[in-house]
Protein backbone atom coordinates (compact mmCIF):
# COMPACT_ATOMS: atom_id res chain seq x y z
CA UNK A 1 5.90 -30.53 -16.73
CA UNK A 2 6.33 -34.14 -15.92
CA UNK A 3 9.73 -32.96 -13.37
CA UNK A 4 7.59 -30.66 -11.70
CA UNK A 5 7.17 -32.67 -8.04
CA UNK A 6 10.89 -33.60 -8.73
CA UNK A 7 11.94 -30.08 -8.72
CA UNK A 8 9.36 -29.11 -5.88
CA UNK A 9 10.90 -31.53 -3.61
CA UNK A 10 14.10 -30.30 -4.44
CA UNK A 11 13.47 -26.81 -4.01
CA UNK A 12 11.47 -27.19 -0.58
CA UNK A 13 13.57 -30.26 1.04
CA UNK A 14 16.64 -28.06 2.37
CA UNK A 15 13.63 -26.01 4.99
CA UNK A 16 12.51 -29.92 6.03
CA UNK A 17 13.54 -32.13 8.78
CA UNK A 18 12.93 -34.91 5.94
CA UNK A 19 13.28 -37.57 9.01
CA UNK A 20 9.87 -36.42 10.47
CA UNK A 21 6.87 -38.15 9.92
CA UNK A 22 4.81 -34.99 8.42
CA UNK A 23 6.59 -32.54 6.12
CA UNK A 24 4.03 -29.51 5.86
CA UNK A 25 4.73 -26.60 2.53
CA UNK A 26 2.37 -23.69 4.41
CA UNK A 27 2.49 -20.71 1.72
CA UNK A 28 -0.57 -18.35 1.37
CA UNK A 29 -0.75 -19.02 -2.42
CA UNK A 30 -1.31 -22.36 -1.87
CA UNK A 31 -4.45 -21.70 -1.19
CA UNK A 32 -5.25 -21.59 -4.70
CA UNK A 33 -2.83 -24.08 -5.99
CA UNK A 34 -4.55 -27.44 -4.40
CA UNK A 35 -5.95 -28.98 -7.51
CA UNK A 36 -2.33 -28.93 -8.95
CA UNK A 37 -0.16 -30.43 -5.88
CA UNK A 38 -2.17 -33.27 -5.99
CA UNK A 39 -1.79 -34.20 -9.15
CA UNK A 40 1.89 -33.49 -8.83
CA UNK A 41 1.90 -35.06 -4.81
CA UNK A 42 -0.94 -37.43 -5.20
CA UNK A 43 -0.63 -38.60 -1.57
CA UNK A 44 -0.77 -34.94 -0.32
CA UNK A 45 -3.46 -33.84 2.75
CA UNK A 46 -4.69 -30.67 2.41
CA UNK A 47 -5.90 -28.49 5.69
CA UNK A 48 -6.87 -24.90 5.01
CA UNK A 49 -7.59 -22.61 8.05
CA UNK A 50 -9.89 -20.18 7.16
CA UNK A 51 -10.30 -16.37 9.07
CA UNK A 52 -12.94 -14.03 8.79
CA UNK A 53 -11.85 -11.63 5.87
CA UNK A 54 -12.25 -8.58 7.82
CA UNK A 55 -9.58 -9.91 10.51
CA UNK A 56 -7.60 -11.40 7.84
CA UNK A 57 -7.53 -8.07 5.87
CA UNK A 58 -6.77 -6.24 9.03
CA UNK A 59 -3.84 -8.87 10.29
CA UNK A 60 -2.01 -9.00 6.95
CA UNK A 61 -1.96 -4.81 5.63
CA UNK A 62 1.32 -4.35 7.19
CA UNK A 63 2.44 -6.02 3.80
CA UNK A 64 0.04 -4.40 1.55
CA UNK A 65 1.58 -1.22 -0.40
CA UNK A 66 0.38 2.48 0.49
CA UNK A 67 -2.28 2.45 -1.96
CA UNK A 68 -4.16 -0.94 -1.24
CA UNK A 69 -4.53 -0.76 2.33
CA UNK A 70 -1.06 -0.32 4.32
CA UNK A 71 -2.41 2.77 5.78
CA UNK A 72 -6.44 2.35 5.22
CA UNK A 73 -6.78 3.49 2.20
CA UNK A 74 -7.82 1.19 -0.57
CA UNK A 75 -8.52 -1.26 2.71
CA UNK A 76 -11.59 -2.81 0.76
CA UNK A 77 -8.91 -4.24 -2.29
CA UNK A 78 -7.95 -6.51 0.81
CA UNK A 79 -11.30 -7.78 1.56
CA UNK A 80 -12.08 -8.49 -1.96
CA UNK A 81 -8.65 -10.35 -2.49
CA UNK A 82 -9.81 -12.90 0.21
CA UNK A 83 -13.41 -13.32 -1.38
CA UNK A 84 -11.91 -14.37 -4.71
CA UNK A 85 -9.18 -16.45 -3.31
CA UNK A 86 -11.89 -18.30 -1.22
CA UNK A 87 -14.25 -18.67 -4.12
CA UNK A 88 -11.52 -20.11 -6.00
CA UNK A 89 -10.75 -22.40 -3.04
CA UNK A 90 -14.15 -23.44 -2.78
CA UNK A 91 -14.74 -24.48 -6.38
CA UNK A 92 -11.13 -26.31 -6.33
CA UNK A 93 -12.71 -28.29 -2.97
CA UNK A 94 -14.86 -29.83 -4.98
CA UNK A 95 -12.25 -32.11 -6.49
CA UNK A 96 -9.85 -32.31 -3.39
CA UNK A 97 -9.13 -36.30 -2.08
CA UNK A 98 -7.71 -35.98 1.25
CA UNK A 99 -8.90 -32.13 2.86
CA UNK A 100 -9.87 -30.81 6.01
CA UNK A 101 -10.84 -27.40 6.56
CA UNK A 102 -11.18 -25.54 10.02
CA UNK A 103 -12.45 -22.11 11.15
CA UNK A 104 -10.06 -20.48 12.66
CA UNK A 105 -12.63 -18.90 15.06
CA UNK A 106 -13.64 -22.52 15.94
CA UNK A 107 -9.81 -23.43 16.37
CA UNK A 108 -9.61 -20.54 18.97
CA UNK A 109 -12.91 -21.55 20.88
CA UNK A 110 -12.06 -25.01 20.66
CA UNK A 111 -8.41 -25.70 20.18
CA UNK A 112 -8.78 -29.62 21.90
CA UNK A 113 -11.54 -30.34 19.59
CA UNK A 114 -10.15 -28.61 16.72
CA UNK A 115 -6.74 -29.94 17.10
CA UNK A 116 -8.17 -33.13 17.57
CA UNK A 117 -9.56 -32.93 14.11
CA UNK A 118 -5.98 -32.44 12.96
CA UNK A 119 -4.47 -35.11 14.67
CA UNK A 120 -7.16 -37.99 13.17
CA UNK A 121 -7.43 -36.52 9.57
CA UNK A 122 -3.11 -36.72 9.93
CA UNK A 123 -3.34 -40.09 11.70
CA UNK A 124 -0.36 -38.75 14.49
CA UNK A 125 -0.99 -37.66 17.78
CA UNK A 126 -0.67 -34.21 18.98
CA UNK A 127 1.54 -33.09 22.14
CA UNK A 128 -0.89 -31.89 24.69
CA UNK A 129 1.18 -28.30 24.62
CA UNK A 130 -0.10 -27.66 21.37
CA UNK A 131 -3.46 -27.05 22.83
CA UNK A 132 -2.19 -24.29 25.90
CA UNK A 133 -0.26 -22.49 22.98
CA UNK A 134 -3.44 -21.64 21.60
CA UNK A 135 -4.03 -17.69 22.14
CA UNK A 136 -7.61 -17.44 22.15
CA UNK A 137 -7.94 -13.81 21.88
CA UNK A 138 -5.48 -12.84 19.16
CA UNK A 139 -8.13 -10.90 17.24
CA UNK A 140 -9.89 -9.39 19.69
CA UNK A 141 -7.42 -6.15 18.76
CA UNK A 142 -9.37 -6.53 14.96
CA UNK A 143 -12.72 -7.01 15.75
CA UNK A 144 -12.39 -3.81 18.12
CA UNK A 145 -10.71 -1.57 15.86
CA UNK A 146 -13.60 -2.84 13.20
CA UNK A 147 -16.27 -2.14 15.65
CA UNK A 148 -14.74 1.26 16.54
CA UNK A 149 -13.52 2.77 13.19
CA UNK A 150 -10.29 3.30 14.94
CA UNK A 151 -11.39 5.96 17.36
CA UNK A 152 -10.36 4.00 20.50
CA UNK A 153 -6.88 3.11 18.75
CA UNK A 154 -6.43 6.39 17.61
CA UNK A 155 -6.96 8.77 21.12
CA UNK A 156 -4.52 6.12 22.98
CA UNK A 157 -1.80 6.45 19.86
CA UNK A 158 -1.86 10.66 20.38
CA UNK A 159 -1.32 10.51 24.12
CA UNK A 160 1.37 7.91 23.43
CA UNK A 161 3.01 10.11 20.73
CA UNK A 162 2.77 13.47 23.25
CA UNK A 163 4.09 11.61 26.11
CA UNK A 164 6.95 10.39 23.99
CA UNK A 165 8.00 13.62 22.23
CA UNK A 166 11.68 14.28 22.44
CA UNK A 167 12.55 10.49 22.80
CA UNK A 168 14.17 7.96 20.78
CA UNK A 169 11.48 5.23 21.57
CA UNK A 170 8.73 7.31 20.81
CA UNK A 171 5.27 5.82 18.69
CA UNK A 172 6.59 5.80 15.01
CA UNK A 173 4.78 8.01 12.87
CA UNK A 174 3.51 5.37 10.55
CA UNK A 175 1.83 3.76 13.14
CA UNK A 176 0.22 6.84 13.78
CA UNK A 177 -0.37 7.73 9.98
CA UNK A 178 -2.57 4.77 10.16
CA UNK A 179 -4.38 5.46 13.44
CA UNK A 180 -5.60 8.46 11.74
CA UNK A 181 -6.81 7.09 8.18
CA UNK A 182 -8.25 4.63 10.39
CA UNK A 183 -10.38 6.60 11.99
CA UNK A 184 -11.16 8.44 9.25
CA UNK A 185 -11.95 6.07 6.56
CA UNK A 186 -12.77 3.00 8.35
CA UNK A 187 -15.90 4.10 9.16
CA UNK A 188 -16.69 4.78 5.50
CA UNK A 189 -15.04 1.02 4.54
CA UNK A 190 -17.43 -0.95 6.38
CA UNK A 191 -20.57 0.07 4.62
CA UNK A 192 -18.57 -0.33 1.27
CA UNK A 193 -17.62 -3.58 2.34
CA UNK A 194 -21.32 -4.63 3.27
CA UNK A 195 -22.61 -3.08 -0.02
CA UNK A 196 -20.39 -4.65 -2.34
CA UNK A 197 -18.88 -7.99 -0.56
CA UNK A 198 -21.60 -8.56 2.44
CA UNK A 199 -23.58 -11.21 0.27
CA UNK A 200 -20.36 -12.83 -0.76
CA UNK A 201 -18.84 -12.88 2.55
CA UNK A 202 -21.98 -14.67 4.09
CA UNK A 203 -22.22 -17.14 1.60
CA UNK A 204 -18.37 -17.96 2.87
CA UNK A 205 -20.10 -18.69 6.26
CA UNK A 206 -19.23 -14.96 7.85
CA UNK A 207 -20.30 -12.05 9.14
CA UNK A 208 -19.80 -8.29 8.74
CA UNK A 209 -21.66 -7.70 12.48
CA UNK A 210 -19.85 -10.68 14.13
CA UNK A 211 -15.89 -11.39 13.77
CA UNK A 212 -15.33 -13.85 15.99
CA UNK A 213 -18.40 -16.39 14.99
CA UNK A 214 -18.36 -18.40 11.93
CA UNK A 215 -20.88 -21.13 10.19
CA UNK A 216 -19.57 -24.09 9.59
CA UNK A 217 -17.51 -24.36 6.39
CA UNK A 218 -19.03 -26.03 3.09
CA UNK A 219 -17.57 -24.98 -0.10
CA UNK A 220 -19.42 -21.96 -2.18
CA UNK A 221 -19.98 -22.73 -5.81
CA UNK A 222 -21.58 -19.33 -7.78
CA UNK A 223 -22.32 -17.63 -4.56
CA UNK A 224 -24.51 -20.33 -2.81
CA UNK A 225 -22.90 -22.94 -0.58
CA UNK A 226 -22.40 -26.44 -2.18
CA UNK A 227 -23.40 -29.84 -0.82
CA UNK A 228 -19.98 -31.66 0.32
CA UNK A 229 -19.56 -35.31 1.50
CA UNK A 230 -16.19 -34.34 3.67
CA UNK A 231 -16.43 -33.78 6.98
CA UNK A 232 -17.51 -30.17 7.55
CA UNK A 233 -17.89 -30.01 11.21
């Protein structure tokens, strides 16, 4: 459609400050969608931030439905849904002008350097603030819940739920509902996981043993890791 960045700008310009020097469109899907903005926004600067799956899965189930991984079950759908996505990314990064992609795992290590990165590939400088607003262990909670099945999670949600019995502020039960199919499928998920996504996940620059680490990023074309000119510190 020859309108189409016409009616993008329209549609997105009433959520901008369109005096500001960077305008930034930050939906998930976009993800997926990079080869087409830039034909339609050929000045456009791409940065993706990618997360271990397993911590992304984790992080983003509250919005899942009941039977793909809200509450556990199904949890695996999740982890696939971010190996696809990030193959199709990968293949699309190939023909991408102006990108720059971070680990988030690096970002949270390293926000000066990482943010740093930002700031050149944007060609604006940072406020130092955005570097202290970093939290560094956001997904500790993940990688310990992974490493545990849930167990840990689960014993500490039960006393909490006791203790609270016969109050208004008491856990809420589907908080607890997933405690339990936590601990009692998670377990299970992680070897399905490893069977069926482990080679795919690795080849994406992660690991099923270690959430917090992460290679550094070069695109994946057909399940090995392609040669890329960017920078891919």
């Amino acid at each position: 459609m020859p309108d189409a960045g016409a009616r993008l700008w329209a549609s997105w310009s009433p959520y901008w400050d369109l005096d500001s020097t960077v305008l930034v469109e930050k939906s998930p899907p976009n993800l997926t969608k990079m080869r087409y903005f830039q034909e339609i926004f050929p000045k456009s600067r791409f940065i993706v931030v990618t997360r271990h799956p397993v911590v992304q899965a984790l992080a983003v189930r509250k919005w899942a439905t009941r039977t793909r991984g809200r509450f556990t079950y199904g949890f695996p759908r999740l982890v696939e849904h971010w190996v696809h996505a990030h193959d199709v990314f990968a293949e699309d990064a190939l023909h991408i002008e102006n990108l720059l992609v971070l680990r988030y795992e690096h970002l949270m290590r390293e926000p000066a350097r990482e943010l740093g990165r930002v700031a050149e590939f944007l060609d604006i400088e940072l406020d130092a603030a955005a570097v202290d607003a970093v939290d560094a262990g956001r997904s500790n909670r993940y990688a310990e819940l992974w490493r545990t099945g849930g167990r840990g999670q689960l014993a500490g949600r039960v006393r909490s739920h006791v203790g609270n019995l016969g109050s208004r502020r008491g856990t809420p039960r589907a908080d607890l509902l997933r405690d339990v199919t936590d601990a009692a499928l998670l377990p299970r998920y992680r070897n399905v996981v490893n069977e069926h996504l482990g080679d795919r996940i690795r080849a994406h620059g992660y690991d099923l043993s270690t959430l917090d680490e992460a290679a550094p990023w070069a695109p994946v074309v057909h399940g090995s890791p392609a040669i890329l000119t960017a920078d891919t510190r």
